[in-house]
N, C-alpha and C. Protein backbone atom coordinates (compact mmCIF):
# COMPACT_ATOMS: atom_id res chain seq x y z
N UNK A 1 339.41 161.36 170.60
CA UNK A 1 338.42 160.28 170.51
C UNK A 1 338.65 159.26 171.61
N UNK A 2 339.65 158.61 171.35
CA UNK A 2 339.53 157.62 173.02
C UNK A 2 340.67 158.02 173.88
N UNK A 3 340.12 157.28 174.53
CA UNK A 3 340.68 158.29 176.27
C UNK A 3 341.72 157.03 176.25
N UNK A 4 343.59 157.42 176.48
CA UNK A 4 344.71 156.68 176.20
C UNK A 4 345.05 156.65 177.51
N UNK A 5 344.99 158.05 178.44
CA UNK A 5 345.63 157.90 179.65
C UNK A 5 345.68 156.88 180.17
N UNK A 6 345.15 156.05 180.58
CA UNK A 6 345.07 154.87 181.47
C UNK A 6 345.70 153.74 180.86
N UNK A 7 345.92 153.69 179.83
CA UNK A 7 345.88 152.72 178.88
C UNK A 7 347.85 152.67 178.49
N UNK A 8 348.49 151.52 178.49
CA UNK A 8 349.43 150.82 178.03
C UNK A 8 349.63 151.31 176.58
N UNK A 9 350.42 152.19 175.94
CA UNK A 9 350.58 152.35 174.69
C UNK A 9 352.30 151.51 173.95
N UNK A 10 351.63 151.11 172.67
CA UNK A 10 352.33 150.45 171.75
C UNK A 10 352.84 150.92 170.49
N UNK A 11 354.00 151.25 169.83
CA UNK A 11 354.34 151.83 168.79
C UNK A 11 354.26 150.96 167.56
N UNK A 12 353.97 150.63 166.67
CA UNK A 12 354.05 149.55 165.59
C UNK A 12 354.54 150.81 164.58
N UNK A 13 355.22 149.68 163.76
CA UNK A 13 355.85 150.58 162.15
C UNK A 13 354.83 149.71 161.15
N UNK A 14 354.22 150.33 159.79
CA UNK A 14 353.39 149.35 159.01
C UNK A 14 353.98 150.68 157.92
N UNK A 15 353.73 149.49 156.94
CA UNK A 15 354.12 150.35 155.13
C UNK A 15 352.38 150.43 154.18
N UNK A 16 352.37 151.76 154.25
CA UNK A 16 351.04 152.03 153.60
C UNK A 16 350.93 152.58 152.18
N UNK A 17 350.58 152.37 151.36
CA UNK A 17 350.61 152.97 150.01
C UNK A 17 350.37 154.31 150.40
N UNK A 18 351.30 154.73 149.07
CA UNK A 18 351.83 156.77 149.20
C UNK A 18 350.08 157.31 148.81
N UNK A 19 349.25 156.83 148.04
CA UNK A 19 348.20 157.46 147.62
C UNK A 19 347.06 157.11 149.09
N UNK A 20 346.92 156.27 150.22
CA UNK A 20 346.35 155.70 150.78
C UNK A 20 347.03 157.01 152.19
N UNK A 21 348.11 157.13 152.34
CA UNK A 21 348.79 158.10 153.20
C UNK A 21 348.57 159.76 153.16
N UNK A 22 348.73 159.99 151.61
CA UNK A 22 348.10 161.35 151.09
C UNK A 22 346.49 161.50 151.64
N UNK A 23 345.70 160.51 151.78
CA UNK A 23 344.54 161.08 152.07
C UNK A 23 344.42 161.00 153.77
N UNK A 24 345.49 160.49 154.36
CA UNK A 24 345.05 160.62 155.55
C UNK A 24 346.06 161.97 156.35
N UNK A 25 347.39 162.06 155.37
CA UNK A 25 348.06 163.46 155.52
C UNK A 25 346.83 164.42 155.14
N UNK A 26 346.21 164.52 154.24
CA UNK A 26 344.73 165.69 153.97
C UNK A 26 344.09 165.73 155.05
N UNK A 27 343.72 164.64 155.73
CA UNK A 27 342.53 164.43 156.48
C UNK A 27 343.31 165.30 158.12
N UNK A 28 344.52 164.77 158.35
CA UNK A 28 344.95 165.74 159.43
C UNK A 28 345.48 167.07 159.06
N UNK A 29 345.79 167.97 158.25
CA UNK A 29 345.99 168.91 157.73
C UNK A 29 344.85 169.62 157.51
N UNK A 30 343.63 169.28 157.13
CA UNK A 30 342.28 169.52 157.25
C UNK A 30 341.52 169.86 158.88
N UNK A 31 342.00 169.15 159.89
CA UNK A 31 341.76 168.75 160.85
C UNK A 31 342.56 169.56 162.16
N UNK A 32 343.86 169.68 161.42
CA UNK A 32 344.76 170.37 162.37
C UNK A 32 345.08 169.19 163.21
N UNK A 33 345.41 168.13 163.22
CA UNK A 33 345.71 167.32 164.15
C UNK A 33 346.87 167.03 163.52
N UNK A 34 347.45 165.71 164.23
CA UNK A 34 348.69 164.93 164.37
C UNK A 34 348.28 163.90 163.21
N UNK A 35 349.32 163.63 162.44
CA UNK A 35 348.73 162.16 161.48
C UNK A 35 348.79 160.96 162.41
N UNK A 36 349.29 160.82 163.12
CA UNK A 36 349.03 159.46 163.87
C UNK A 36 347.69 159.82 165.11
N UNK A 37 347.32 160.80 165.38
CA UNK A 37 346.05 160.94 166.13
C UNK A 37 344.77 160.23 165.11
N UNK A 38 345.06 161.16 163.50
CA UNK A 38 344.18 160.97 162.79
C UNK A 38 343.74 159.27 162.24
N UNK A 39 344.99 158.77 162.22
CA UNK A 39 345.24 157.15 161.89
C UNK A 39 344.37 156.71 163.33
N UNK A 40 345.12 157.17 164.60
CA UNK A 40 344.74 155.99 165.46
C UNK A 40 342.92 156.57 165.80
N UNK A 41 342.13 157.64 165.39
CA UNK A 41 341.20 157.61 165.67
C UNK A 41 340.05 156.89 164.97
N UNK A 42 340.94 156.60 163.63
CA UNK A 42 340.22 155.69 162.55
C UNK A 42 340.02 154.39 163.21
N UNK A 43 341.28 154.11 163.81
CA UNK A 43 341.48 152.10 163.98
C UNK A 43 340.35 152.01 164.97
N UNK A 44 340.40 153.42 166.12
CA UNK A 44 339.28 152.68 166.86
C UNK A 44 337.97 153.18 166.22
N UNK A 45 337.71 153.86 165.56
CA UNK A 45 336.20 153.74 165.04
C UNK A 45 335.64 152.76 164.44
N UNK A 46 336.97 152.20 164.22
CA UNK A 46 336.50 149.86 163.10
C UNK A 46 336.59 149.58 163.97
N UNK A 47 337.28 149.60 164.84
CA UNK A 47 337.69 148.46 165.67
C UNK A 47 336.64 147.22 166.11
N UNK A 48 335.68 147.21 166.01
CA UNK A 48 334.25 146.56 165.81
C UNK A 48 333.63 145.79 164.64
N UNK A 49 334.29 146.61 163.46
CA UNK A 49 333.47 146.30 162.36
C UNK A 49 334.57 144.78 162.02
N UNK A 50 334.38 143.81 162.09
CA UNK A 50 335.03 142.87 161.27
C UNK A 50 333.98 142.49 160.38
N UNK A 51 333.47 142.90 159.70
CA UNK A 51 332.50 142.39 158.69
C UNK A 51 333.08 141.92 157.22
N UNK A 52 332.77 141.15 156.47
CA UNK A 52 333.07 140.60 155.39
C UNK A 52 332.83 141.91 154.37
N UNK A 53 331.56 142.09 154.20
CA UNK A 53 330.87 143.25 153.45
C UNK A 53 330.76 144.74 154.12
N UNK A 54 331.59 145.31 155.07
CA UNK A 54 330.68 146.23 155.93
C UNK A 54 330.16 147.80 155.25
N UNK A 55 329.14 147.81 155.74
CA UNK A 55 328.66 149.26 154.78
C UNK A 55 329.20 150.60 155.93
N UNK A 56 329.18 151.43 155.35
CA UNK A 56 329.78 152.60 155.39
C UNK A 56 328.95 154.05 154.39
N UNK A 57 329.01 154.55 155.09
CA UNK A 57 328.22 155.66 154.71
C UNK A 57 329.00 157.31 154.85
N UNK A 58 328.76 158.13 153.97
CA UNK A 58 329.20 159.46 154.01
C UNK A 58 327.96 160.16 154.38
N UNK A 59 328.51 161.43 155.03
CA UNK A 59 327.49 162.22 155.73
C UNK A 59 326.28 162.77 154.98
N UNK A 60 326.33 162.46 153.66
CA UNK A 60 325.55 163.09 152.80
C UNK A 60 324.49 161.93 152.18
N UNK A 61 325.31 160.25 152.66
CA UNK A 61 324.54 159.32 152.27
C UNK A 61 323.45 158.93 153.50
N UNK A 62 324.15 159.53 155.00
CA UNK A 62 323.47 159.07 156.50
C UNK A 62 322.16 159.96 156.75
N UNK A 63 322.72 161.86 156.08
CA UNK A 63 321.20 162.65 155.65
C UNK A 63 320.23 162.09 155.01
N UNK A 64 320.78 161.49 153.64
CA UNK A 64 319.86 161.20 153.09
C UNK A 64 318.65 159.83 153.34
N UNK A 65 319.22 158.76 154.53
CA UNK A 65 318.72 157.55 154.68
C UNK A 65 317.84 158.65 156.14
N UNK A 66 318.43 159.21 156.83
CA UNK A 66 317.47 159.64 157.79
C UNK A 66 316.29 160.53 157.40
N UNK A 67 316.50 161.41 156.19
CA UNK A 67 315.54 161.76 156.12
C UNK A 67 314.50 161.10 154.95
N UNK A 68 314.96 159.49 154.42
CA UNK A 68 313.95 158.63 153.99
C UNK A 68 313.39 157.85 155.05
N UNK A 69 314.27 157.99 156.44
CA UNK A 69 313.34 157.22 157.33
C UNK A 69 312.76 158.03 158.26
N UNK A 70 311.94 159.23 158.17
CA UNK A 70 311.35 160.14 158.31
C UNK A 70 312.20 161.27 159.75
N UNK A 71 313.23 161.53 159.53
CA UNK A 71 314.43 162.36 160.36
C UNK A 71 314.60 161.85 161.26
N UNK A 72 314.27 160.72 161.56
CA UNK A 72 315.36 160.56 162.51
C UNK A 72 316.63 160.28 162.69
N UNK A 73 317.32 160.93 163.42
CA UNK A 73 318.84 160.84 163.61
C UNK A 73 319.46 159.67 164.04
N UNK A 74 320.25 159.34 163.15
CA UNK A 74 320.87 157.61 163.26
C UNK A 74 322.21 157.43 163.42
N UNK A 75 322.39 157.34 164.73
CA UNK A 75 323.64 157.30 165.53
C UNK A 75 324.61 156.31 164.97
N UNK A 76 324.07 154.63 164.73
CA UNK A 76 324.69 153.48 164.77
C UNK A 76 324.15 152.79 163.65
N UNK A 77 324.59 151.46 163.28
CA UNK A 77 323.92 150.63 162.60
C UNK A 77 322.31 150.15 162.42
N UNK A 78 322.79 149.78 164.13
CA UNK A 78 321.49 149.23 164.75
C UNK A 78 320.32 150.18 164.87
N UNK A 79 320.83 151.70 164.66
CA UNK A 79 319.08 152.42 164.12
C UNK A 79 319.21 152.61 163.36
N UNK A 80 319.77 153.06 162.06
CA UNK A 80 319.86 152.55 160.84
C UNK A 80 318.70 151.61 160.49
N UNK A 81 319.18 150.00 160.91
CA UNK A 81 318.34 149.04 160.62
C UNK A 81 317.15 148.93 161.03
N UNK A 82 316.70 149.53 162.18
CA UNK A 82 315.39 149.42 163.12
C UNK A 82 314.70 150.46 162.51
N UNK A 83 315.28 151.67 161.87
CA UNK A 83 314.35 152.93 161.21
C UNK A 83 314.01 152.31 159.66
N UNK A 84 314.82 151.71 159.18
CA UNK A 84 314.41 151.26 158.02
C UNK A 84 313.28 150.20 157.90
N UNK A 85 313.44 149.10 159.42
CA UNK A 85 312.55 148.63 159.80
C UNK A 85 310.98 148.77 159.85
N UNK A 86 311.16 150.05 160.37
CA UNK A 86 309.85 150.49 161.12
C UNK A 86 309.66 152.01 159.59
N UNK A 87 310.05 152.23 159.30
CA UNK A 87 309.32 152.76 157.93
C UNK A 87 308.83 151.79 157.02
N UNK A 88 309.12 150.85 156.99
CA UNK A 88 308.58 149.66 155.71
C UNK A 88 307.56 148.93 156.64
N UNK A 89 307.05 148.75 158.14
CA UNK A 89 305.92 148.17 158.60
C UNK A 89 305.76 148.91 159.49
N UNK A 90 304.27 148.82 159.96
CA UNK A 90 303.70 149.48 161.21
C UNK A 90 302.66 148.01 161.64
N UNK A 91 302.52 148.36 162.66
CA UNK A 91 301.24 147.46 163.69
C UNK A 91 299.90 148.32 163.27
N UNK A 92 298.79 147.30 163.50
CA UNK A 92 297.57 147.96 163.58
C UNK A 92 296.91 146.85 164.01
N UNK A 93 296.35 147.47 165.29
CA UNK A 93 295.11 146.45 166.45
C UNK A 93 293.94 147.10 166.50
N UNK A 94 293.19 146.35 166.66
CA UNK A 94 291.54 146.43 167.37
C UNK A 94 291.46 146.28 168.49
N UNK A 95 290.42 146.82 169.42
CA UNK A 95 290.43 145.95 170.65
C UNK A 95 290.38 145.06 170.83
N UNK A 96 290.79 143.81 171.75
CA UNK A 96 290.29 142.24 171.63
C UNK A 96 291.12 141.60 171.15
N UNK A 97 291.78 142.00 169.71
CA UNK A 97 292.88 141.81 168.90
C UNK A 97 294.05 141.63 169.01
N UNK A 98 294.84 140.51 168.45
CA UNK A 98 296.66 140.59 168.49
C UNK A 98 296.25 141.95 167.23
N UNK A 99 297.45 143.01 167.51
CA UNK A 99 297.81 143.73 166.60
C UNK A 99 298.63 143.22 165.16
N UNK A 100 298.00 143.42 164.28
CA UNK A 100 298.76 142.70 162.63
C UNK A 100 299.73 143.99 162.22
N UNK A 101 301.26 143.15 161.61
CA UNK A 101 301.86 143.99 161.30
C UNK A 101 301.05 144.18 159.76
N UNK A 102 301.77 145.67 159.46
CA UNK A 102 301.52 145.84 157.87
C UNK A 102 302.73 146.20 157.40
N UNK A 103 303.34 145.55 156.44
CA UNK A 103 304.31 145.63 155.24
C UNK A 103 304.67 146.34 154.07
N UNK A 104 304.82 147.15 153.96
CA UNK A 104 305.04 148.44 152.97
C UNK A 104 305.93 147.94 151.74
N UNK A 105 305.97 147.81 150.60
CA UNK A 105 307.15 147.69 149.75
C UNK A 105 307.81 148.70 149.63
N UNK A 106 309.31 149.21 148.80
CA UNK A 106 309.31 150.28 148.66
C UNK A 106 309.21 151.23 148.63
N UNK A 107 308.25 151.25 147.14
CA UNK A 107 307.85 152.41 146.38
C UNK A 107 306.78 152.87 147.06
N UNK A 108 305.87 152.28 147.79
CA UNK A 108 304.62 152.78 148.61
C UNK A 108 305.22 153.69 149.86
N UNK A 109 306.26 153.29 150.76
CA UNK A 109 306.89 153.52 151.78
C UNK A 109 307.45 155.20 151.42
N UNK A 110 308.31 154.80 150.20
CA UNK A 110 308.82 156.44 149.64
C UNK A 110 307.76 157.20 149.28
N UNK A 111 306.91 156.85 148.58
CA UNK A 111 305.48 157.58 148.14
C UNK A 111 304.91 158.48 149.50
N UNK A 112 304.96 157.65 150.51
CA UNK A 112 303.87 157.84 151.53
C UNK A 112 304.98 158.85 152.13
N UNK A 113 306.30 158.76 152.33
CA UNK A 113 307.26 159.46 153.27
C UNK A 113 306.43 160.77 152.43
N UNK A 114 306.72 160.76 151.30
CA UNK A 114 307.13 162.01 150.06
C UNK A 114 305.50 162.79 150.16
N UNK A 115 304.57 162.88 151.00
CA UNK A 115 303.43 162.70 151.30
C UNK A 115 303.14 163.40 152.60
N UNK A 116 304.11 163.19 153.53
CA UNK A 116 303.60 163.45 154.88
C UNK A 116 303.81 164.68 155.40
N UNK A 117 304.08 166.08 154.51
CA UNK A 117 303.79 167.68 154.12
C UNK A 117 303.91 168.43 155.79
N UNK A 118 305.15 168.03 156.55
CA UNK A 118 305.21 168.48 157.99
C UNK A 118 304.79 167.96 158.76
N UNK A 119 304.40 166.78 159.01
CA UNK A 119 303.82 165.91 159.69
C UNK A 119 304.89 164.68 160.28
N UNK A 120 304.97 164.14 160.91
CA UNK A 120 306.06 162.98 161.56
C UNK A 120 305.26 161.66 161.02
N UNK A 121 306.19 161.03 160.67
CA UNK A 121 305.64 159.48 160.31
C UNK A 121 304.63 159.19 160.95
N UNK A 122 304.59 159.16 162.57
CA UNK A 122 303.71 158.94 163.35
C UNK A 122 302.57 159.61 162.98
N UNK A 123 302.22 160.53 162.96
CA UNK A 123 301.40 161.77 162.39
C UNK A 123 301.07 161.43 160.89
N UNK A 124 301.47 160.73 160.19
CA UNK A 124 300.77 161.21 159.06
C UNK A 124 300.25 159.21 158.52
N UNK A 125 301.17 158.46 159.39
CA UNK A 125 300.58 157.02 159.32
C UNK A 125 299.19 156.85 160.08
N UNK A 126 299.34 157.63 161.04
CA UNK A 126 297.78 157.49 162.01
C UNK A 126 296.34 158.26 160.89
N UNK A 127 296.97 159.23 160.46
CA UNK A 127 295.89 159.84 159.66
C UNK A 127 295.44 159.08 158.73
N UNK A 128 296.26 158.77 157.70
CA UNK A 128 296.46 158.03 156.61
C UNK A 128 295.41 156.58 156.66
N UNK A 129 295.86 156.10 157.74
CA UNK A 129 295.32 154.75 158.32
C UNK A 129 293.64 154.89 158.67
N UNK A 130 293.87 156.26 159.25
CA UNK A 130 292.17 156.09 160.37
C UNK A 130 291.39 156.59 158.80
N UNK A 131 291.83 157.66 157.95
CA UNK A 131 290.89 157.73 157.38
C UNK A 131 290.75 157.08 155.95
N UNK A 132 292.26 156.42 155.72
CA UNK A 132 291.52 154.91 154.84
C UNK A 132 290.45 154.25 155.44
N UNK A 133 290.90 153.63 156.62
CA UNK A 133 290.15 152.45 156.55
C UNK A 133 288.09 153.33 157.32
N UNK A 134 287.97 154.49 157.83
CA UNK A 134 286.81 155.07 157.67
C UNK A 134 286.34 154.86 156.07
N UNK A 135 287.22 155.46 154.96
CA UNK A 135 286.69 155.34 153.53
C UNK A 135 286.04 154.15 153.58
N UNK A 136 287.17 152.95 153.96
CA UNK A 136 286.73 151.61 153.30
C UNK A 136 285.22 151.41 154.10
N UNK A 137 285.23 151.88 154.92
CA UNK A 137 283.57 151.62 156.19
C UNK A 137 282.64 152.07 155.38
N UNK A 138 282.48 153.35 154.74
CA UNK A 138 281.93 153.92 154.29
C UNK A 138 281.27 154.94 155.21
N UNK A 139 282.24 155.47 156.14
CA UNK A 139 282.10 156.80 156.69
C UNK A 139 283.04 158.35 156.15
N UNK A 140 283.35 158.12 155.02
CA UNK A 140 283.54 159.39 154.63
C UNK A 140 283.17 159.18 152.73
């Protein structure tokens, strides 16, 4: 994971609980690595996070948020937040027009994902949209 060559290395001793050690002895035994590779690849994957609350996700919780925010693949936080973003509102302009956002709650947002039958968000919000608001005209 990070590139040491260049880099000044430091040995520290720290006392870790035996049940807190067992899972990271699993995790390199699993892995085939070194337990201190496996430790030091952890420190730098936080190494960022100083957060009070920070969320954290398992691979089965990161599937499941990408494919509520219609598959896309979410590298970081920051798309994480911007996909969750942009599934709960979209823009819609006229010509002439500032474009108005629209606001989704929830349950409409999941409804509509649970809805879009092979189609990409993009794809099934444009449909959705042009031929509501035709209904509301009274062209269909």
């Amino acid at each position: 994971m990070p590139d040491n060559s260049a880099q000044v290395m430091e040995r520290v001793e720290i006392t870790l609980p035996e049940p807190l050690m067992d899972h990271y002895r699993k995790l390199a035994r699993e892995q085939k690595e070194p337990l201190e590779v496996i430790l030091e690849n952890q420190l730098f994957r936080c190494k960022d996070y100083q957060s009070q609350r920070p969320l954290y996700f398992a691979d089965s919780q990161r599937n499941e948020l990408e494919r509520l925010t219609g598959g896309r693949v979410l590298k970081d936080a920051d798309e994480a937040v911007r996909a969750v973003r942009n599934t709960m509102s979209f823009w819609v302009g006229l010509p002439g027009n500032d474009p108005v956002q629209v606001t989704l709650e929830n349950n409409l947002a999941s409804r509509l994902l649970s809805r879009k039958f092979g189609r990409t968000v993009e794809e099934h919000l444009q449909t959705e949209v042009k031929e509501n608001l035709e209904r509301f005209c009274g062209m269909r």
